[in-house]
PDB file of N, CA and C in Angstrom:
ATOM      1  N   UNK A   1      50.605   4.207   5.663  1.00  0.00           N
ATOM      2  CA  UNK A   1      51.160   3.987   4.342  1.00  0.00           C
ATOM      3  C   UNK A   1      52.303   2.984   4.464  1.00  0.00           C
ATOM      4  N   UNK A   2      52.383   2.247   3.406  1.00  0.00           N
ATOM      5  CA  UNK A   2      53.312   0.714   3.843  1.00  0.00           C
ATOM      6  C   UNK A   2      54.996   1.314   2.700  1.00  0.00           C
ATOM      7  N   UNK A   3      55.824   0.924   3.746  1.00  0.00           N
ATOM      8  CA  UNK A   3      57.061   1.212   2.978  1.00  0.00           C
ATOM      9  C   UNK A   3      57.039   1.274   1.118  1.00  0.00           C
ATOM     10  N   UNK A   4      56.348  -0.041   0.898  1.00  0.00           N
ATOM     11  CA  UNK A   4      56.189   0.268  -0.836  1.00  0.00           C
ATOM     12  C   UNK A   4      55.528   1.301  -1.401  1.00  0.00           C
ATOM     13  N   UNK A   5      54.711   1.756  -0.594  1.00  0.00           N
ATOM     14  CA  UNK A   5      53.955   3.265  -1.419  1.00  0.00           C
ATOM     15  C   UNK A   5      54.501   4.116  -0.957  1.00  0.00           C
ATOM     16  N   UNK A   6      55.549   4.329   0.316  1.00  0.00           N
ATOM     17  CA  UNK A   6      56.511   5.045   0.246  1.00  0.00           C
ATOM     18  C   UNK A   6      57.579   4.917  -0.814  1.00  0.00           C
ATOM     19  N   UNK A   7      57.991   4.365  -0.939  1.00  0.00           N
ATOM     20  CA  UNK A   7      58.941   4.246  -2.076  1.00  0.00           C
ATOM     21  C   UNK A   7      58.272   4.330  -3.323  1.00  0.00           C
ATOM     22  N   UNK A   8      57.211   4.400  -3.747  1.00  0.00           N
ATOM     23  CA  UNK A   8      56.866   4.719  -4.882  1.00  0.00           C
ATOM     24  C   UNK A   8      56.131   5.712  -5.175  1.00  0.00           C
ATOM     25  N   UNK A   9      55.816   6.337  -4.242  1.00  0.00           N
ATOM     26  CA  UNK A   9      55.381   8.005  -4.050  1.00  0.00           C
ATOM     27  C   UNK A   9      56.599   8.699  -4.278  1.00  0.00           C
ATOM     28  N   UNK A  10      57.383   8.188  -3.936  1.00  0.00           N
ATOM     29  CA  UNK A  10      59.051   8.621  -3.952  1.00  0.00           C
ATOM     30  C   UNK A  10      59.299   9.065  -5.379  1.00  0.00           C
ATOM     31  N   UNK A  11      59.396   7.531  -5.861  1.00  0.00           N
ATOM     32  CA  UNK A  11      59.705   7.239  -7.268  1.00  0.00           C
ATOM     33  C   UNK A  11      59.221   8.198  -8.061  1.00  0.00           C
ATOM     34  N   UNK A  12      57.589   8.768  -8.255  1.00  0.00           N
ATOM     35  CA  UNK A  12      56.880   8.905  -8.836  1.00  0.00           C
ATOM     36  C   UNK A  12      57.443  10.603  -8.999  1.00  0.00           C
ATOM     37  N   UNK A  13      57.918  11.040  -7.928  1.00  0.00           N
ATOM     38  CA  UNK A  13      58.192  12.342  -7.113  1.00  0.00           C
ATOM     39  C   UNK A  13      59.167  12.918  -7.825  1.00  0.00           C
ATOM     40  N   UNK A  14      60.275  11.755  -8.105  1.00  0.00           N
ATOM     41  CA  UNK A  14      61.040  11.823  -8.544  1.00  0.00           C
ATOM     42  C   UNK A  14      61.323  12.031  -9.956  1.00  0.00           C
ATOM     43  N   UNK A  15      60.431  10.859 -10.429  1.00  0.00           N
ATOM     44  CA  UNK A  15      60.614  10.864 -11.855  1.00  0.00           C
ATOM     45  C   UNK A  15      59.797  12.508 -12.654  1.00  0.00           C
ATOM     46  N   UNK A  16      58.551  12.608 -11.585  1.00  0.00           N
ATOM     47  CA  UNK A  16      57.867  14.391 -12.061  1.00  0.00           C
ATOM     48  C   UNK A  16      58.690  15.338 -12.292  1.00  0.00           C
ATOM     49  N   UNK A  17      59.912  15.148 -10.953  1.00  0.00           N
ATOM     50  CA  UNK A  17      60.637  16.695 -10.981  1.00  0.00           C
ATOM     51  C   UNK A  17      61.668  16.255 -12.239  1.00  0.00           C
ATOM     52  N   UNK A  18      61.951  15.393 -12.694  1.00  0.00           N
ATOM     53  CA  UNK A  18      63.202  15.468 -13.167  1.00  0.00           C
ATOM     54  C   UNK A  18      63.156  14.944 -14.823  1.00  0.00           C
ATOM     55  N   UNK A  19      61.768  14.427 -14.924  1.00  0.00           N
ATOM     56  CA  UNK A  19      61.127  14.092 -16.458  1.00  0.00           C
ATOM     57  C   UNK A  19      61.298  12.778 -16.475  1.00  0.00           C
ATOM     58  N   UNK A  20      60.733  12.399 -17.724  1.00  0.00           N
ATOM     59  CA  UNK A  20      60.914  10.527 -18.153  1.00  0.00           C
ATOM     60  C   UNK A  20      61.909  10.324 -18.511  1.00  0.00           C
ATOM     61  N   UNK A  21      62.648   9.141 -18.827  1.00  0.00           N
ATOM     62  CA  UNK A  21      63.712   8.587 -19.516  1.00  0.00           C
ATOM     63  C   UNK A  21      63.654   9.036 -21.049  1.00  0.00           C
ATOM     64  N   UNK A  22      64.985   9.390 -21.562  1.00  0.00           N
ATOM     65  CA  UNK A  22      64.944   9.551 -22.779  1.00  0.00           C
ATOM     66  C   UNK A  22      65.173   8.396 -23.329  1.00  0.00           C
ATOM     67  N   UNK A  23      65.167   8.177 -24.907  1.00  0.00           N
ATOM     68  CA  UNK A  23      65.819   7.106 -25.617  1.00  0.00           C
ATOM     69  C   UNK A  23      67.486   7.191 -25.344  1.00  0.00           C
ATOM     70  N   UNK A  24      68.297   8.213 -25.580  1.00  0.00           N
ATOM     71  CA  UNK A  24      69.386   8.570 -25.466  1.00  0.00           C
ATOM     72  C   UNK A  24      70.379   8.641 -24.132  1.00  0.00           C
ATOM     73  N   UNK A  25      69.569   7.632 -22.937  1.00  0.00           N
ATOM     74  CA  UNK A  25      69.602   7.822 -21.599  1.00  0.00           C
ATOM     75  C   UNK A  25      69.275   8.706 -20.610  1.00  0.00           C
ATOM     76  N   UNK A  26      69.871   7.973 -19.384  1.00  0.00           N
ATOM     77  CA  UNK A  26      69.048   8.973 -18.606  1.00  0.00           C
ATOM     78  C   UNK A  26      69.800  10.763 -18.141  1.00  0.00           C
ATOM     79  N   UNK A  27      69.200  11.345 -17.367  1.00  0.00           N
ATOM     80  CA  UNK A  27      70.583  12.199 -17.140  1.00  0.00           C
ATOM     81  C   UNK A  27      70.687  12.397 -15.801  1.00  0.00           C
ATOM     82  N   UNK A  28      71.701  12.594 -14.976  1.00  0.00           N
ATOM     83  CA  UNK A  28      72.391  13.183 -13.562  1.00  0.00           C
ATOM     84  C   UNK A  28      71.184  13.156 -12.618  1.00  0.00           C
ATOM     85  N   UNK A  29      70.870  12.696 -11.495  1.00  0.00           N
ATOM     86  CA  UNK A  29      69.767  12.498 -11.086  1.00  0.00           C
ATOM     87  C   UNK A  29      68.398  12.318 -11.060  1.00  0.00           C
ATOM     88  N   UNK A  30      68.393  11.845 -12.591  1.00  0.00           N
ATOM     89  CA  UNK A  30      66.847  11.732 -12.892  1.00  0.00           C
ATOM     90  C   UNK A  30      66.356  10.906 -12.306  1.00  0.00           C
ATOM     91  N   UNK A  31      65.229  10.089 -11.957  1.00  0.00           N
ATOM     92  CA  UNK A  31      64.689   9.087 -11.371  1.00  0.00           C
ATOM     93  C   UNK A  31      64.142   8.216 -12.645  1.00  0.00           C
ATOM     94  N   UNK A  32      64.357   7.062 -12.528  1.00  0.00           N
ATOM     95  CA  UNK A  32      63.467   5.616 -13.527  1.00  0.00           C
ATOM     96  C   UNK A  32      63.125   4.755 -12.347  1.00  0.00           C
ATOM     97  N   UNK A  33      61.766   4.175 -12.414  1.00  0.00           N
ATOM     98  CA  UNK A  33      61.062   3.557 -12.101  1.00  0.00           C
ATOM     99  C   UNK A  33      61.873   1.902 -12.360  1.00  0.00           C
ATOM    100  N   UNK A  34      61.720   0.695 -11.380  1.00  0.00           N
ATOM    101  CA  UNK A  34      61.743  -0.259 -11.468  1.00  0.00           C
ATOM    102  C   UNK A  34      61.124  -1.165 -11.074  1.00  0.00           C
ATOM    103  N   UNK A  35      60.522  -2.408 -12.006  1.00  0.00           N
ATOM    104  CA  UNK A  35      59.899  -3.064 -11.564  1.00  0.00           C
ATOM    105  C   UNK A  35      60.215  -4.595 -11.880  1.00  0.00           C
ATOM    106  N   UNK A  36      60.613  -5.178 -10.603  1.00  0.00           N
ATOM    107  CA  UNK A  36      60.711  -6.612 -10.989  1.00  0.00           C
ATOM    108  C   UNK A  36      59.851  -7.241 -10.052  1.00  0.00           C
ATOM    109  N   UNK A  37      58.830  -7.469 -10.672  1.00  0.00           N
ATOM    110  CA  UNK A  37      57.797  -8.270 -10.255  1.00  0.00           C
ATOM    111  C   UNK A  37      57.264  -8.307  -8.803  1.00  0.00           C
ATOM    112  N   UNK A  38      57.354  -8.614  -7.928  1.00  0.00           N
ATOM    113  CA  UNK A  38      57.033  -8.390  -6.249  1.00  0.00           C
ATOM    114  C   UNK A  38      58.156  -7.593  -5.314  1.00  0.00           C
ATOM    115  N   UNK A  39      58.837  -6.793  -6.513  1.00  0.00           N
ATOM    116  CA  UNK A  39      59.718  -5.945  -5.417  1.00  0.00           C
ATOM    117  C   UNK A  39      60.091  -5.010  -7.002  1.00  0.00           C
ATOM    118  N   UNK A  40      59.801  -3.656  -6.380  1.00  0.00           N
ATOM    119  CA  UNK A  40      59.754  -2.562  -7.219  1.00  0.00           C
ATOM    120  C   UNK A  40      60.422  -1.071  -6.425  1.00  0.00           C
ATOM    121  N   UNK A  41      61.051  -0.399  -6.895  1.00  0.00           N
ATOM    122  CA  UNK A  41      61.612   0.617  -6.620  1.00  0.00           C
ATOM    123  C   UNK A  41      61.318   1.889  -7.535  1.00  0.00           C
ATOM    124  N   UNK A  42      62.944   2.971  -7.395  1.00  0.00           N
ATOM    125  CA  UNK A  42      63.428   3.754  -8.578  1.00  0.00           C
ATOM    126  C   UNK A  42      64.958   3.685  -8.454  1.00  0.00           C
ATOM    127  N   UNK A  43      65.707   4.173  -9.506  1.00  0.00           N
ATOM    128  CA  UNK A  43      66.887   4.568  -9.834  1.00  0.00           C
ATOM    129  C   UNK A  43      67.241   5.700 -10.194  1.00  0.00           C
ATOM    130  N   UNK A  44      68.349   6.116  -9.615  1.00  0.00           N
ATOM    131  CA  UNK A  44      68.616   7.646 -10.455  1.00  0.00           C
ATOM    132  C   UNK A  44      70.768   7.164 -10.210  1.00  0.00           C
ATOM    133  N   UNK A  45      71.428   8.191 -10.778  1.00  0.00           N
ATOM    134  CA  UNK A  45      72.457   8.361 -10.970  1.00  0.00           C
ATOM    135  C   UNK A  45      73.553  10.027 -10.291  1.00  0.00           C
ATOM    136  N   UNK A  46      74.575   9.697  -9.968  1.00  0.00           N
ATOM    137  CA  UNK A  46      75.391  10.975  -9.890  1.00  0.00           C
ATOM    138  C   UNK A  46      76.505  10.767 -10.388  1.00  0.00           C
ATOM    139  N   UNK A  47      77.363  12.592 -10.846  1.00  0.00           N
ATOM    140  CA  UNK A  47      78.654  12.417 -11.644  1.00  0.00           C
ATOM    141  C   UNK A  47      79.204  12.376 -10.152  1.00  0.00           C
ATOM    142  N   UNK A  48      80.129  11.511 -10.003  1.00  0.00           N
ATOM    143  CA  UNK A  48      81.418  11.676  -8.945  1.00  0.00           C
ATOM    144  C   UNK A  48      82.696  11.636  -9.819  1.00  0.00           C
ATOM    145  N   UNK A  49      83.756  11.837  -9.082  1.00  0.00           N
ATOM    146  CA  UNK A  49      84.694  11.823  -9.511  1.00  0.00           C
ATOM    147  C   UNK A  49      85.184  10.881 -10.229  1.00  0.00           C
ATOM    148  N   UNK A  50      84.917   9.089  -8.975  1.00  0.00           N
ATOM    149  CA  UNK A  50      85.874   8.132  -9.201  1.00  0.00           C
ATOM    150  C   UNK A  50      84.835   7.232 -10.325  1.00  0.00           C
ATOM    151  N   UNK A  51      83.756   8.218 -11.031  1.00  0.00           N
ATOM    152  CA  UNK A  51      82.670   7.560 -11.875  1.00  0.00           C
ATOM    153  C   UNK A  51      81.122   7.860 -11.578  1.00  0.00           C
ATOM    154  N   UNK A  52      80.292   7.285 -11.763  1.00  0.00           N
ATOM    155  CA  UNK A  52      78.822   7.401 -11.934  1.00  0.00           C
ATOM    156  C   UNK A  52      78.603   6.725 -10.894  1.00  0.00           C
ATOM    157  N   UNK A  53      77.597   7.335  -9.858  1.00  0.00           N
ATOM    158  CA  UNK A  53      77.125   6.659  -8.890  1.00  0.00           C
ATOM    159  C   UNK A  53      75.942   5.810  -9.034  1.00  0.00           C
ATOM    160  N   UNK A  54      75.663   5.227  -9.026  1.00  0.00           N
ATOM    161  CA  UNK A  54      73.877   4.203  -9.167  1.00  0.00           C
ATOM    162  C   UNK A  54      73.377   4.080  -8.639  1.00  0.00           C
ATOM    163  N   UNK A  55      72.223   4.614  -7.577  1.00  0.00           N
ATOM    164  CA  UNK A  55      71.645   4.382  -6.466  1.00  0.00           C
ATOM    165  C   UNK A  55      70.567   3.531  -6.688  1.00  0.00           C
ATOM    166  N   UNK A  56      69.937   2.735  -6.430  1.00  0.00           N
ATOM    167  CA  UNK A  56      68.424   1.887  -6.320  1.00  0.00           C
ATOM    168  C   UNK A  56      67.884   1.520  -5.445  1.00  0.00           C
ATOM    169  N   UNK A  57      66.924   2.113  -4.817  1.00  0.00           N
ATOM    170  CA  UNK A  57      66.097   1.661  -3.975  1.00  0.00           C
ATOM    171  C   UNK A  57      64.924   0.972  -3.851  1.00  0.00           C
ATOM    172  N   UNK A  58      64.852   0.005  -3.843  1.00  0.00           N
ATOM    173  CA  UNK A  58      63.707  -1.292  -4.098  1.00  0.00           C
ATOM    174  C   UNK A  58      62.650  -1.902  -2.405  1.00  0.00           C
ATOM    175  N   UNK A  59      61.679  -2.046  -2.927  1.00  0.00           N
ATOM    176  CA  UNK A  59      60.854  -2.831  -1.814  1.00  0.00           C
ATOM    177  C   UNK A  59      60.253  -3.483  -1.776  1.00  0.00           C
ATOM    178  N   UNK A  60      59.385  -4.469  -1.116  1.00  0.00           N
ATOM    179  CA  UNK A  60      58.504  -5.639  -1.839  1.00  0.00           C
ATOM    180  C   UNK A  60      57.498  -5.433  -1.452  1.00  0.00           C
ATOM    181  N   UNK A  61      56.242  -5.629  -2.374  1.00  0.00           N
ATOM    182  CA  UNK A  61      55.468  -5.344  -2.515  1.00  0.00           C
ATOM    183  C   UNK A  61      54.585  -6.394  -1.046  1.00  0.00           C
ATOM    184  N   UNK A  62      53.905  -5.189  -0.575  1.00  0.00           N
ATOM    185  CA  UNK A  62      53.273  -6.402   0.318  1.00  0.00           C
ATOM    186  C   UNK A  62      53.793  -5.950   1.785  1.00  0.00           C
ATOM    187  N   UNK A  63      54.692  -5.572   2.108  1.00  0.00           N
ATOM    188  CA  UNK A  63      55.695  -5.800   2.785  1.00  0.00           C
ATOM    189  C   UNK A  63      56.143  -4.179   3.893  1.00  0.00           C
ATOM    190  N   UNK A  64      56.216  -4.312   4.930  1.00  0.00           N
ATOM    191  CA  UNK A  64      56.372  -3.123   5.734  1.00  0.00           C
ATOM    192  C   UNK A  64      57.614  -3.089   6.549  1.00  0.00           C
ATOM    193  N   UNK A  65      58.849  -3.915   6.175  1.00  0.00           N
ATOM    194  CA  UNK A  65      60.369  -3.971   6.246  1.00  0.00           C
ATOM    195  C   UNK A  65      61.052  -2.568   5.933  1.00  0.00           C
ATOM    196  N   UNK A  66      61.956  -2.158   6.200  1.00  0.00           N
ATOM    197  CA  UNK A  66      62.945  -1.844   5.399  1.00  0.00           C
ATOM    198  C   UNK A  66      63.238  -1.808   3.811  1.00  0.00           C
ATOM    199  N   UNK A  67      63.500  -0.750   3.255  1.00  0.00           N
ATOM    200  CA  UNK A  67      63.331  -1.198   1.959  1.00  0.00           C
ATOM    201  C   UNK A  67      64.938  -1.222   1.748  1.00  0.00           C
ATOM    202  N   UNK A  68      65.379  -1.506   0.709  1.00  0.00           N
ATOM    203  CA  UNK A  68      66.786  -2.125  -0.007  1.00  0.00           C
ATOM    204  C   UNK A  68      67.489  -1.040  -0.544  1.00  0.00           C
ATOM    205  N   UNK A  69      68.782  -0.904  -0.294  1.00  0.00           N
ATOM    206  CA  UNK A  69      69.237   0.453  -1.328  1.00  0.00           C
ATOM    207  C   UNK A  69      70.518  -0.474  -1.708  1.00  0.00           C
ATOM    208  N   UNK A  70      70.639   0.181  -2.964  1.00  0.00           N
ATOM    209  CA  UNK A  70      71.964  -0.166  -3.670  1.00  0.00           C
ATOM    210  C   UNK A  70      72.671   0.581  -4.322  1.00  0.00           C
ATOM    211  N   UNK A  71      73.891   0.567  -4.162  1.00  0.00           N
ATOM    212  CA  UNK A  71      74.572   1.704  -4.636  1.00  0.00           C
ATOM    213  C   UNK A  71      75.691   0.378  -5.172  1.00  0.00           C
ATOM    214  N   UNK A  72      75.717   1.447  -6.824  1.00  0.00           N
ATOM    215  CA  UNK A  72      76.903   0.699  -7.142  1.00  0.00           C
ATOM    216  C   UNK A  72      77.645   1.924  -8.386  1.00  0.00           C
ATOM    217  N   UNK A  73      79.180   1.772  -8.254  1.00  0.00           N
ATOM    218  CA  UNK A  73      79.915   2.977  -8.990  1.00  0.00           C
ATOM    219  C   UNK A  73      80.534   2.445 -10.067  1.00  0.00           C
ATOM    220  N   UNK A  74      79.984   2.869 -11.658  1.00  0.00           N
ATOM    221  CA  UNK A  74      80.018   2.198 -12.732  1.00  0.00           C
ATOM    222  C   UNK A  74      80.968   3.427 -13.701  1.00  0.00           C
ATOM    223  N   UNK A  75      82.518   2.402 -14.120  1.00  0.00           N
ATOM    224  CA  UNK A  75      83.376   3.479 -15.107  1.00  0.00           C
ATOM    225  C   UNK A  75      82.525   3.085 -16.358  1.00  0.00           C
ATOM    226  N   UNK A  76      82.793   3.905 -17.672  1.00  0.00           N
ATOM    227  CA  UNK A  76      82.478   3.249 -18.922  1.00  0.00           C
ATOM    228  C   UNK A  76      82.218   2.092 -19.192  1.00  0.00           C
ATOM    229  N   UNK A  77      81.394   1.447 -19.670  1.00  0.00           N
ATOM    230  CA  UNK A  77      81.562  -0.172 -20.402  1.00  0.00           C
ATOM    231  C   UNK A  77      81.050  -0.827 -19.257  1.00  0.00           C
ATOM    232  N   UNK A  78      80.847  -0.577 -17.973  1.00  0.00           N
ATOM    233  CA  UNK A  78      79.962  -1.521 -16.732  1.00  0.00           C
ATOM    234  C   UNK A  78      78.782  -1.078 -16.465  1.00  0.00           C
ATOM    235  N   UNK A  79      77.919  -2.363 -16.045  1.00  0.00           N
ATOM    236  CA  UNK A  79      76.964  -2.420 -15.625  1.00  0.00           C
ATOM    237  C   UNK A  79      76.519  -3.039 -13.880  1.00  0.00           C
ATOM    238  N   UNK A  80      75.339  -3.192 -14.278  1.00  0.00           N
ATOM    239  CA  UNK A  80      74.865  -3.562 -13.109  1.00  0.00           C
ATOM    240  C   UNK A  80      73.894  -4.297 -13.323  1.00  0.00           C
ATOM    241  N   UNK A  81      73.512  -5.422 -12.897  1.00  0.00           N
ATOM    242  CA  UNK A  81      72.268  -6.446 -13.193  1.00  0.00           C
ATOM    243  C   UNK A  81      70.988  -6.459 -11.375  1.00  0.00           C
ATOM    244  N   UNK A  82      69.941  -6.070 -11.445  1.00  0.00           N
ATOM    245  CA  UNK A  82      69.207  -6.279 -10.115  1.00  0.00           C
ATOM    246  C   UNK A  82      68.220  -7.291 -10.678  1.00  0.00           C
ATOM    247  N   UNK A  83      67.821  -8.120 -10.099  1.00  0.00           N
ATOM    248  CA  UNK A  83      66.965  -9.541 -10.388  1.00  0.00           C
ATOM    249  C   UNK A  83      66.190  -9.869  -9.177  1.00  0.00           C
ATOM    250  N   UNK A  84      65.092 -10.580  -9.272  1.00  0.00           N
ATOM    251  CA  UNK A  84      64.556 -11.279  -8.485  1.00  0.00           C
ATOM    252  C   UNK A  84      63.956 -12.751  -9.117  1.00  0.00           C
ATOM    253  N   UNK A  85      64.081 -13.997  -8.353  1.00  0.00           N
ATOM    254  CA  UNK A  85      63.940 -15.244  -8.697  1.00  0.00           C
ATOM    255  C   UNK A  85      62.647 -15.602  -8.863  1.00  0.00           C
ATOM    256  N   UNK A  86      62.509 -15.907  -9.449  1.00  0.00           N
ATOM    257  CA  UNK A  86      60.638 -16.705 -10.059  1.00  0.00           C
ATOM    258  C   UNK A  86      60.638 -18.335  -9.701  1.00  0.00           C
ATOM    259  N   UNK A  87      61.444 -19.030  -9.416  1.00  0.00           N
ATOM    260  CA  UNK A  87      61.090 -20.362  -9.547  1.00  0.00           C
ATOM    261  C   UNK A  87      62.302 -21.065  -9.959  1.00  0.00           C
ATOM    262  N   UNK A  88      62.550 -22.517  -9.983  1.00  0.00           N
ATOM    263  CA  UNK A  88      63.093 -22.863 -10.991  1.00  0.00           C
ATOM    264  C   UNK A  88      62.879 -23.477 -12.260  1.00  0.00           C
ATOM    265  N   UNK A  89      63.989 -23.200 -12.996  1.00  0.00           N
ATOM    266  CA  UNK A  89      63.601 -23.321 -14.168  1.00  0.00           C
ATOM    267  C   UNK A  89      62.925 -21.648 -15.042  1.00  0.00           C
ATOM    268  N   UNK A  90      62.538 -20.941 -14.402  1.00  0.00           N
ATOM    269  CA  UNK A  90      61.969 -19.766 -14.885  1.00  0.00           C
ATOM    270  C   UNK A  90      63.057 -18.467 -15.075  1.00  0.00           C
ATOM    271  N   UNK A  91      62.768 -17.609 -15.730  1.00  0.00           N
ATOM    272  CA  UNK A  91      63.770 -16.499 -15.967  1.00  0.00           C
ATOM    273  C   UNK A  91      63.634 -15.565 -14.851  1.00  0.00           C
ATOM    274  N   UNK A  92      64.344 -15.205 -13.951  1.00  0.00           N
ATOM    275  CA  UNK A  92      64.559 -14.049 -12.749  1.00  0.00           C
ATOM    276  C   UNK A  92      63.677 -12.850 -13.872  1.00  0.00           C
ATOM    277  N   UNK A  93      63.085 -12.206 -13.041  1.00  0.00           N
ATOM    278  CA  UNK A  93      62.474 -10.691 -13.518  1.00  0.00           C
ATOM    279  C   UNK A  93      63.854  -9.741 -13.283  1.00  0.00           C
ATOM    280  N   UNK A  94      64.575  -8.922 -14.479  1.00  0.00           N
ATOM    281  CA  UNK A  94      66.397  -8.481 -14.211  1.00  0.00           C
ATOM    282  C   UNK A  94      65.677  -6.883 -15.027  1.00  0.00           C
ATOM    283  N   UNK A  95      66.517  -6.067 -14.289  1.00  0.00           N
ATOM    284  CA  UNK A  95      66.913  -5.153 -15.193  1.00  0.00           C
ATOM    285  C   UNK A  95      68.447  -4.974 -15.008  1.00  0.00           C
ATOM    286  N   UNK A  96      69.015  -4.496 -16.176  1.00  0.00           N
ATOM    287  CA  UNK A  96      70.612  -4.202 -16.093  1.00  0.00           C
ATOM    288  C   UNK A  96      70.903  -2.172 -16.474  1.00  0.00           C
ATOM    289  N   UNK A  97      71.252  -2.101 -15.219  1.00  0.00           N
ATOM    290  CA  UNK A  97      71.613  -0.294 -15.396  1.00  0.00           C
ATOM    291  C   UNK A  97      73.399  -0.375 -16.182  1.00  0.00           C
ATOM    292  N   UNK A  98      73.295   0.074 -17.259  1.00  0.00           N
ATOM    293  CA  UNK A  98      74.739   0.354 -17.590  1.00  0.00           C
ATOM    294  C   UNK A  98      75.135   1.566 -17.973  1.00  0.00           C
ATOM    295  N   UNK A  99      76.508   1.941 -18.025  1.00  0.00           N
ATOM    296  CA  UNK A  99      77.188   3.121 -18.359  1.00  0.00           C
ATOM    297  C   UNK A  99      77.596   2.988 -19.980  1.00  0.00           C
ATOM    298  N   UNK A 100      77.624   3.551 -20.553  1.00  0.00           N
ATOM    299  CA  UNK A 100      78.280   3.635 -21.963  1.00  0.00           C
ATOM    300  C   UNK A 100      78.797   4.683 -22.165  1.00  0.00           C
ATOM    301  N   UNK A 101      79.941   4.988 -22.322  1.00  0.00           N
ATOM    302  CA  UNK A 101      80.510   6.623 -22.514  1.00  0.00           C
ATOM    303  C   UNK A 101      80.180   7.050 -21.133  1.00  0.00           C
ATOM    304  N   UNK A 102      79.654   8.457 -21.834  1.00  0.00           N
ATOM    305  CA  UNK A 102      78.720   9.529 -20.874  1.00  0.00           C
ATOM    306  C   UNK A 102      77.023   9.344 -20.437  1.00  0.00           C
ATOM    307  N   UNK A 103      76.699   7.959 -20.755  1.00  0.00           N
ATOM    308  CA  UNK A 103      75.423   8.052 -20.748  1.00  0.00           C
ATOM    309  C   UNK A 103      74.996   6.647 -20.218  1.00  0.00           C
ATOM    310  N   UNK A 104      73.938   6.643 -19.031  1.00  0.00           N
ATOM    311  CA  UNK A 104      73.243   5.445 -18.401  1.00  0.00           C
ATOM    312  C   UNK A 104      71.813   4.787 -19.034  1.00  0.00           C
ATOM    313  N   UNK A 105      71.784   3.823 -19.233  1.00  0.00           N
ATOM    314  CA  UNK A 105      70.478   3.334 -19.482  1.00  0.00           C
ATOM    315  C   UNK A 105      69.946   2.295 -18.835  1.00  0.00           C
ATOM    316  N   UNK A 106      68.991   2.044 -18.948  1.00  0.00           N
ATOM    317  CA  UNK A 106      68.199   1.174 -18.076  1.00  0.00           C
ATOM    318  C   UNK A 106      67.520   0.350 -18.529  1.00  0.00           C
ATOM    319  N   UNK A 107      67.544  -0.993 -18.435  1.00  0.00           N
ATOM    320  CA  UNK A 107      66.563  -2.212 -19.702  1.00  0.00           C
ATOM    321  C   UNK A 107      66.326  -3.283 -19.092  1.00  0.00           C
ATOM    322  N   UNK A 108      65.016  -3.881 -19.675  1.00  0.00           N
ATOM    323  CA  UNK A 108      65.265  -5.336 -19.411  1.00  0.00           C
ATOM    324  C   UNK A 108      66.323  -6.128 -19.344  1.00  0.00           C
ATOM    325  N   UNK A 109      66.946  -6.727 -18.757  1.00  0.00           N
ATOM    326  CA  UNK A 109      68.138  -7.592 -18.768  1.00  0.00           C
ATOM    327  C   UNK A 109      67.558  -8.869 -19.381  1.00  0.00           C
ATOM    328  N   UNK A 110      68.154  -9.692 -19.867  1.00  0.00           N
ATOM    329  CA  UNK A 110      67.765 -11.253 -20.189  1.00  0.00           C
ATOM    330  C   UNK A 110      69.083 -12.091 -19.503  1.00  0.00           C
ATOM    331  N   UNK A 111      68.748 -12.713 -18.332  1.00  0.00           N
ATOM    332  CA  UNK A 111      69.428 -13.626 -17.489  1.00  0.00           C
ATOM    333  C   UNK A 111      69.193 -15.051 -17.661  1.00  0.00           C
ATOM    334  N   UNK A 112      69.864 -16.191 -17.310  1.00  0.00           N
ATOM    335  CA  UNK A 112      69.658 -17.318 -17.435  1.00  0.00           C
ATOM    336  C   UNK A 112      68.586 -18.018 -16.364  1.00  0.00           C
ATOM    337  N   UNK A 113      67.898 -19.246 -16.740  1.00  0.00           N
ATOM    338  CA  UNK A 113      66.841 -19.371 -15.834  1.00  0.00           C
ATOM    339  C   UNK A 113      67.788 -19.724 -14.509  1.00  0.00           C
ATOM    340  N   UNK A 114      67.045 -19.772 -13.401  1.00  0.00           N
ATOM    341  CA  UNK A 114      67.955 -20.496 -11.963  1.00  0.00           C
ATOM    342  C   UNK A 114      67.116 -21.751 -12.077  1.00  0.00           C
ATOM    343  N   UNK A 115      68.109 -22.763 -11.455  1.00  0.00           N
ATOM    344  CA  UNK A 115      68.351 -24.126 -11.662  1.00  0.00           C
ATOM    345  C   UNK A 115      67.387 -24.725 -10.276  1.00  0.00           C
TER     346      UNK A 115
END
């Protein structure tokens, strides 16, 4: 089994035990699925103290490396943008995880093309 269907057996694992995304965000370790185009993961979240933790773990499709983790700790009002490049001239495939209040969501991002 190649690191990406590990990680997305993962994902999948994840997102079962813990349900789909609501409209209203996500909640405290749920898992969401990500996909930007030749490198796909999941995301989930924790309450810490010094804020919301963001974990993402991504891998590329194809590919039997190491897969990518990212952690990033978001107060109110921040986000987080993950992208991958298409070309130039073309729009990066982005999603942006942000905090609002008490609550994370997860979306298409719209980024500028790379040059």
């Amino acid at each position: 089994m190649t690191i990406r269907h590990t990680v997305l057996a993962a994902a999948l694992a994840l997102a079962a035990a813990t349900g789909a995304a609501r409209a209203d965000g996500l909640k405290p370790a749920q898992g969401h699925s990500i996909d930007l185009g030749a490198v796909s993961g999941v995301a989930y979240y924790t309450v810490e103290r010094d804020g919301y933790r963001v974990v993402a773990t991504l891998a590329q499709e194809g590919q039997d490396g190491a897969p990518v983790r990212v952690e990033a700790v978001l107060a109110p009002g921040q986000s987080v943008v993950l992208s991958t490049p298409r070309g130039p001239g073309v729009r990066p495939d982005a999603v942006e995880i942000s905090r609002r209040a008490d609550a994370v969501f997860v979306r298409r991002a719209a980024v500028a093309a790379a040059n």
